[in-house]
N, C-alpha and C. Protein backbone atom coordinates (compact mmCIF):
# COMPACT_ATOMS: atom_id res chain seq x y z
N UNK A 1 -30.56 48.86 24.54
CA UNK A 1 -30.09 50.21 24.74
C UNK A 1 -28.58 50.16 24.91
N UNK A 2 -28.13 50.76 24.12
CA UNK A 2 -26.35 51.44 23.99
C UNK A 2 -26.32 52.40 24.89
N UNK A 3 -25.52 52.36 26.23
CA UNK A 3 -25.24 53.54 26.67
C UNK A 3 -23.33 54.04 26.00
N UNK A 4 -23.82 55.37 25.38
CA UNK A 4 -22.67 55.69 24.25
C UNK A 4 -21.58 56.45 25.40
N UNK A 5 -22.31 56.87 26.79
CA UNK A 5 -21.01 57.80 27.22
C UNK A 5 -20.22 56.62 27.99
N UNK A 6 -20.63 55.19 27.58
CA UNK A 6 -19.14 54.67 28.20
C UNK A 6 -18.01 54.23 27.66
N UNK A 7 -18.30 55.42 26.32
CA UNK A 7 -17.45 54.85 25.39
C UNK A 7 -17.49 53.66 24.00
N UNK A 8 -17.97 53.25 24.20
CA UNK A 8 -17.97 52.05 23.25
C UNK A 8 -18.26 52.63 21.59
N UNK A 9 -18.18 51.79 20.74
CA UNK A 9 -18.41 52.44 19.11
C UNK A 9 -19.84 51.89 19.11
N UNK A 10 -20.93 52.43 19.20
CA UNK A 10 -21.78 52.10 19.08
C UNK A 10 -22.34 50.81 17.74
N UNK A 11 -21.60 51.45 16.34
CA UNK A 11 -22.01 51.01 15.41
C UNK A 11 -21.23 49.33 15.24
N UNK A 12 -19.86 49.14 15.73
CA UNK A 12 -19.44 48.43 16.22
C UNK A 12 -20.04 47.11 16.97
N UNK A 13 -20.46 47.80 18.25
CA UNK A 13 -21.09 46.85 19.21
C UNK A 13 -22.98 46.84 18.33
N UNK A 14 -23.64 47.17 17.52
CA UNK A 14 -24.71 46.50 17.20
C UNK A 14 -24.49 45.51 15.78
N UNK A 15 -23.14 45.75 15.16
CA UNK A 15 -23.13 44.99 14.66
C UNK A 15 -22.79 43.59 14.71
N UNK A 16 -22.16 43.61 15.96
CA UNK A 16 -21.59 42.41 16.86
C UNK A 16 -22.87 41.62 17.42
N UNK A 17 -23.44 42.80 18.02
CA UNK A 17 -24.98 41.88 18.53
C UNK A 17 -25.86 41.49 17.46
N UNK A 18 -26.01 41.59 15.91
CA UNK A 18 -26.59 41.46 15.05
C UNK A 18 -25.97 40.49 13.95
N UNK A 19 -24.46 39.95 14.47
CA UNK A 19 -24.01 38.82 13.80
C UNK A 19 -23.52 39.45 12.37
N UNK A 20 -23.41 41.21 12.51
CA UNK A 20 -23.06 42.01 10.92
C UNK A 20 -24.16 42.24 9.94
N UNK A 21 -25.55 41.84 10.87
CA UNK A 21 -26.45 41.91 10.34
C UNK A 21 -26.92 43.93 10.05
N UNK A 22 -26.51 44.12 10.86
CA UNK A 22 -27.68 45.33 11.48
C UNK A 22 -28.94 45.34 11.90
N UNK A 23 -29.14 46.31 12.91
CA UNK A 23 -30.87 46.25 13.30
C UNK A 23 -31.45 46.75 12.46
N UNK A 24 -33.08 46.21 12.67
CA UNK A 24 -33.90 46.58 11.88
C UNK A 24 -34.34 48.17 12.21
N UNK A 25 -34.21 48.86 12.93
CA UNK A 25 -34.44 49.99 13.20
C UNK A 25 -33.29 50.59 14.02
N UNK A 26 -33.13 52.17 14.27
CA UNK A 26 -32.57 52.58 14.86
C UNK A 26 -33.69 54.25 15.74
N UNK A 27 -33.94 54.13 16.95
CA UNK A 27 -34.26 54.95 16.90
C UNK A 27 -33.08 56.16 17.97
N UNK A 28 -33.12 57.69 17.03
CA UNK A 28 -32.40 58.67 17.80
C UNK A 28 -32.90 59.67 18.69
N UNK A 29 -32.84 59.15 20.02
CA UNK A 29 -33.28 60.43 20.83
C UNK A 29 -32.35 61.29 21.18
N UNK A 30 -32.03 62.08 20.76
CA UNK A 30 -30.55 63.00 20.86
C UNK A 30 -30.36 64.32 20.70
N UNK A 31 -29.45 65.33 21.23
CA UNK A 31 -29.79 66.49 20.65
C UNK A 31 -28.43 66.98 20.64
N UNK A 32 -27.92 67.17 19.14
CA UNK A 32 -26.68 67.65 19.07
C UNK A 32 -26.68 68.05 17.32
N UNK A 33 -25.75 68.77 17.35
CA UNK A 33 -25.75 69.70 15.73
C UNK A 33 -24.80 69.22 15.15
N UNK A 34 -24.21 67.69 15.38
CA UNK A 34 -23.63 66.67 14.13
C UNK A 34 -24.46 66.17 13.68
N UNK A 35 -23.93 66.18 12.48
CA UNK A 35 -24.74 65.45 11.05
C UNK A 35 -24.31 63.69 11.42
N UNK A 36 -23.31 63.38 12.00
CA UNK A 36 -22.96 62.50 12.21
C UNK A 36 -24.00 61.01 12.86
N UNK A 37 -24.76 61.68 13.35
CA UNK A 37 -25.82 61.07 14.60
C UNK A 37 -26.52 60.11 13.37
N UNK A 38 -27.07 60.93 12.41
CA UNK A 38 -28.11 60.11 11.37
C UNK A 38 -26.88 59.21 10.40
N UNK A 39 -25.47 59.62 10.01
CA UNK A 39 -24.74 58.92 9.62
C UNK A 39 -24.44 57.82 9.97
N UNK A 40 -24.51 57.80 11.13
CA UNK A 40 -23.60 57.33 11.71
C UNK A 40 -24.77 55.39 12.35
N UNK A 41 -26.51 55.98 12.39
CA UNK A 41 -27.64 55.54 12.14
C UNK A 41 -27.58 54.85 11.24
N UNK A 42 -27.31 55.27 10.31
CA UNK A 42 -27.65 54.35 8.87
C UNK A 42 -26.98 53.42 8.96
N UNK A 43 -25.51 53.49 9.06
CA UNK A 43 -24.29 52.55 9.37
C UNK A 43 -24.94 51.57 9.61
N UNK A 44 -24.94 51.60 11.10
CA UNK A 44 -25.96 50.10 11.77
C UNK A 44 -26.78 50.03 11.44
N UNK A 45 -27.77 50.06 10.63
CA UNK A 45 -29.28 49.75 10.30
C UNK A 45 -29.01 48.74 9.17
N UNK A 46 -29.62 47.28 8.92
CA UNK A 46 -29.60 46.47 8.36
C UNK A 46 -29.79 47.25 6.66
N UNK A 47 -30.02 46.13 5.78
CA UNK A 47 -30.32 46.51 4.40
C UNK A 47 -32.38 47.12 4.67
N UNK A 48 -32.73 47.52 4.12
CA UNK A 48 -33.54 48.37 4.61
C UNK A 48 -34.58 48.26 5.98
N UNK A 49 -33.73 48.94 6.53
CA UNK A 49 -33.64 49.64 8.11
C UNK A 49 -34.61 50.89 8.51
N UNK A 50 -34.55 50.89 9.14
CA UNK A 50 -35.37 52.42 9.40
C UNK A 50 -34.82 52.81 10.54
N UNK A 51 -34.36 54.31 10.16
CA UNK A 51 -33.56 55.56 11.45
C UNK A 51 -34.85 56.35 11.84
N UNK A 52 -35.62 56.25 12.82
CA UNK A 52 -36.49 57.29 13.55
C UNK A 52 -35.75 58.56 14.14
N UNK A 53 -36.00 59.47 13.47
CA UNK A 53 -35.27 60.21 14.72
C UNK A 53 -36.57 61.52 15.58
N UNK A 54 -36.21 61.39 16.96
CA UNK A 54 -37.09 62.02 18.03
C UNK A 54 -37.03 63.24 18.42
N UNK A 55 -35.21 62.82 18.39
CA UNK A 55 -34.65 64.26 19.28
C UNK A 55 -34.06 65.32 17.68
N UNK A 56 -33.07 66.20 18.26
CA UNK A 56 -32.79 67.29 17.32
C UNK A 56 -31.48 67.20 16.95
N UNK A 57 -31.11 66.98 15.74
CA UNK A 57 -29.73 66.65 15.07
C UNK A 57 -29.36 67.48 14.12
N UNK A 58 -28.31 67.53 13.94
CA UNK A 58 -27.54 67.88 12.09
C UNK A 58 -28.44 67.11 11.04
N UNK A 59 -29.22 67.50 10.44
CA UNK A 59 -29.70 66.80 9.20
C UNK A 59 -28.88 67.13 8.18
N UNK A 60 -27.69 67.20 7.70
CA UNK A 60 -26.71 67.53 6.62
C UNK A 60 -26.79 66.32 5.55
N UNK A 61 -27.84 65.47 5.20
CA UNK A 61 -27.43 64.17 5.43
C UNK A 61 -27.02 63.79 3.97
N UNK A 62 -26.10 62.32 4.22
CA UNK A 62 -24.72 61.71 2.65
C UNK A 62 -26.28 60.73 2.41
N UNK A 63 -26.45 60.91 1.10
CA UNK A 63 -27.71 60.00 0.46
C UNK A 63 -26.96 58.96 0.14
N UNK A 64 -25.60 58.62 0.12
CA UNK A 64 -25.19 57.54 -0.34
C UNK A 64 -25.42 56.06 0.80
N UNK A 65 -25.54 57.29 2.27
CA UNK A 65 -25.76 56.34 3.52
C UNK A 65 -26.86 55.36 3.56
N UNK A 66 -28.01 56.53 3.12
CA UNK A 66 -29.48 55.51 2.82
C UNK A 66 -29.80 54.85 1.50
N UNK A 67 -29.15 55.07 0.41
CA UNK A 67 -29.40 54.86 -0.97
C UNK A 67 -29.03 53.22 -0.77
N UNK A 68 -27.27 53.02 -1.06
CA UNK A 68 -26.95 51.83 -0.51
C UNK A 68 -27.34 50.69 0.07
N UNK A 69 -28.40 51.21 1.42
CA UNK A 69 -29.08 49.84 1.91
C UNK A 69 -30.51 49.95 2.13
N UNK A 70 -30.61 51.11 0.25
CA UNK A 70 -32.35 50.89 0.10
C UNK A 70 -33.36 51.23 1.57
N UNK A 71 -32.54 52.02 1.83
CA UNK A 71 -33.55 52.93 3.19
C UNK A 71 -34.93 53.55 3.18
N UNK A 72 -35.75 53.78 3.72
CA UNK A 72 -36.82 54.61 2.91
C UNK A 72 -36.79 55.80 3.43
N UNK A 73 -37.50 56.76 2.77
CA UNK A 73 -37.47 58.18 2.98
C UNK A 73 -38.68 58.72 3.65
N UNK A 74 -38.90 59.37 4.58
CA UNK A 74 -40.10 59.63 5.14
C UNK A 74 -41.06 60.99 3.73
N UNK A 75 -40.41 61.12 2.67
CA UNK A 75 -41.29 61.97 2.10
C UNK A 75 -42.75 61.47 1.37
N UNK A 76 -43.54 62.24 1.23
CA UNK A 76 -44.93 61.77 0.69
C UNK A 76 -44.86 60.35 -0.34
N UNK A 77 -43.57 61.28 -1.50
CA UNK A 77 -43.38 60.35 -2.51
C UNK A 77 -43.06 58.67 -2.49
N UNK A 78 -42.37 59.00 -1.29
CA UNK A 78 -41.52 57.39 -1.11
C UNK A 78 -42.60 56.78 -0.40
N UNK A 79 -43.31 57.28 0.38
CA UNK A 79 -43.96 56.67 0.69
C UNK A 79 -45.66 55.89 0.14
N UNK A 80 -45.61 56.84 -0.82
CA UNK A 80 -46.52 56.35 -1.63
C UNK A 80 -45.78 54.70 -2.49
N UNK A 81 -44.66 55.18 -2.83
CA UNK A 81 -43.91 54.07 -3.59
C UNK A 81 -43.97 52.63 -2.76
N UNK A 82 -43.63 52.45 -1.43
CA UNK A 82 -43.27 51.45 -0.79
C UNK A 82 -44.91 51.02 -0.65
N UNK A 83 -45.77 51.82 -0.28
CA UNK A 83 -47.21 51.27 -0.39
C UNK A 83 -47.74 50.56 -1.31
N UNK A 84 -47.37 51.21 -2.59
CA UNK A 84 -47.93 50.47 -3.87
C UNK A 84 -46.95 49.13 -3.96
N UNK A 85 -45.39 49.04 -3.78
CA UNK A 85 -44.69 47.81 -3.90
C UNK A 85 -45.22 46.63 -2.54
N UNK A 86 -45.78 47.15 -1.54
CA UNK A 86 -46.19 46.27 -0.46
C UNK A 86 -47.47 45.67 -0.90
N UNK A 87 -48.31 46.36 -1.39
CA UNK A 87 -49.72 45.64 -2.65
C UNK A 87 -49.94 44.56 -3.27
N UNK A 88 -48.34 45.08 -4.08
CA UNK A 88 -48.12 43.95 -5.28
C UNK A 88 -46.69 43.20 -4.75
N UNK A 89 -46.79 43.15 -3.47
CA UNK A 89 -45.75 42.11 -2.65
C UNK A 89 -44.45 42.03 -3.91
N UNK A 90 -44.07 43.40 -3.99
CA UNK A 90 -42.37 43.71 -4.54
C UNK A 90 -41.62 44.06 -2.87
N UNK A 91 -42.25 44.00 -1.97
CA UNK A 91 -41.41 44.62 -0.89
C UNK A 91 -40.87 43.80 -0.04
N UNK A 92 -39.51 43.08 -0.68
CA UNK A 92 -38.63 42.15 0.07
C UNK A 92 -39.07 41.10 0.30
């Protein structure tokens, strides 16, 4: 756990603890109307990562954030996709 009001760059300090790796997940319990929160999520999340989010955010969201490090999408479609590639062990 990041506590963010003491300042620190969050995305910064997990990449430090992750060796530049990123974590494998990020989850957001938060409630604020920047788009930034899920941006800012993806950042730190390894090459495909997963951003949970709990609380209530800006969903405005840059597809280039999740595209890039092959993120998955919580829609029906994608998720059908990653099922069928986990089958036929295409999934990493």
């Amino acid at each position: 756990v990041i506590n963010i009001s003491t300042g620190v760059d969050v995305t910064e300090k997990v990449l430090s603890l992750t060796d530049s790796y990123g974590s494998d997940a990020v989850i957001i319990a938060a409630s604020s109307q920047s788009n930034e929160v899920v941006s800012q999520s993806a950042s730190m999340c390894r090459q495909r990562g997963k951003v949970v989010l709990v609380g209530v955010v800006g969903l405005n969201l840059k597809r280039d954030d999740f595209f890039k490090k092959e993120m998955p999408s919580s829609s029906a479609f994608h998720l059908r996709i990653q099922q069928n590639q986990r089958k036929s062990g295409r999934d990493g």
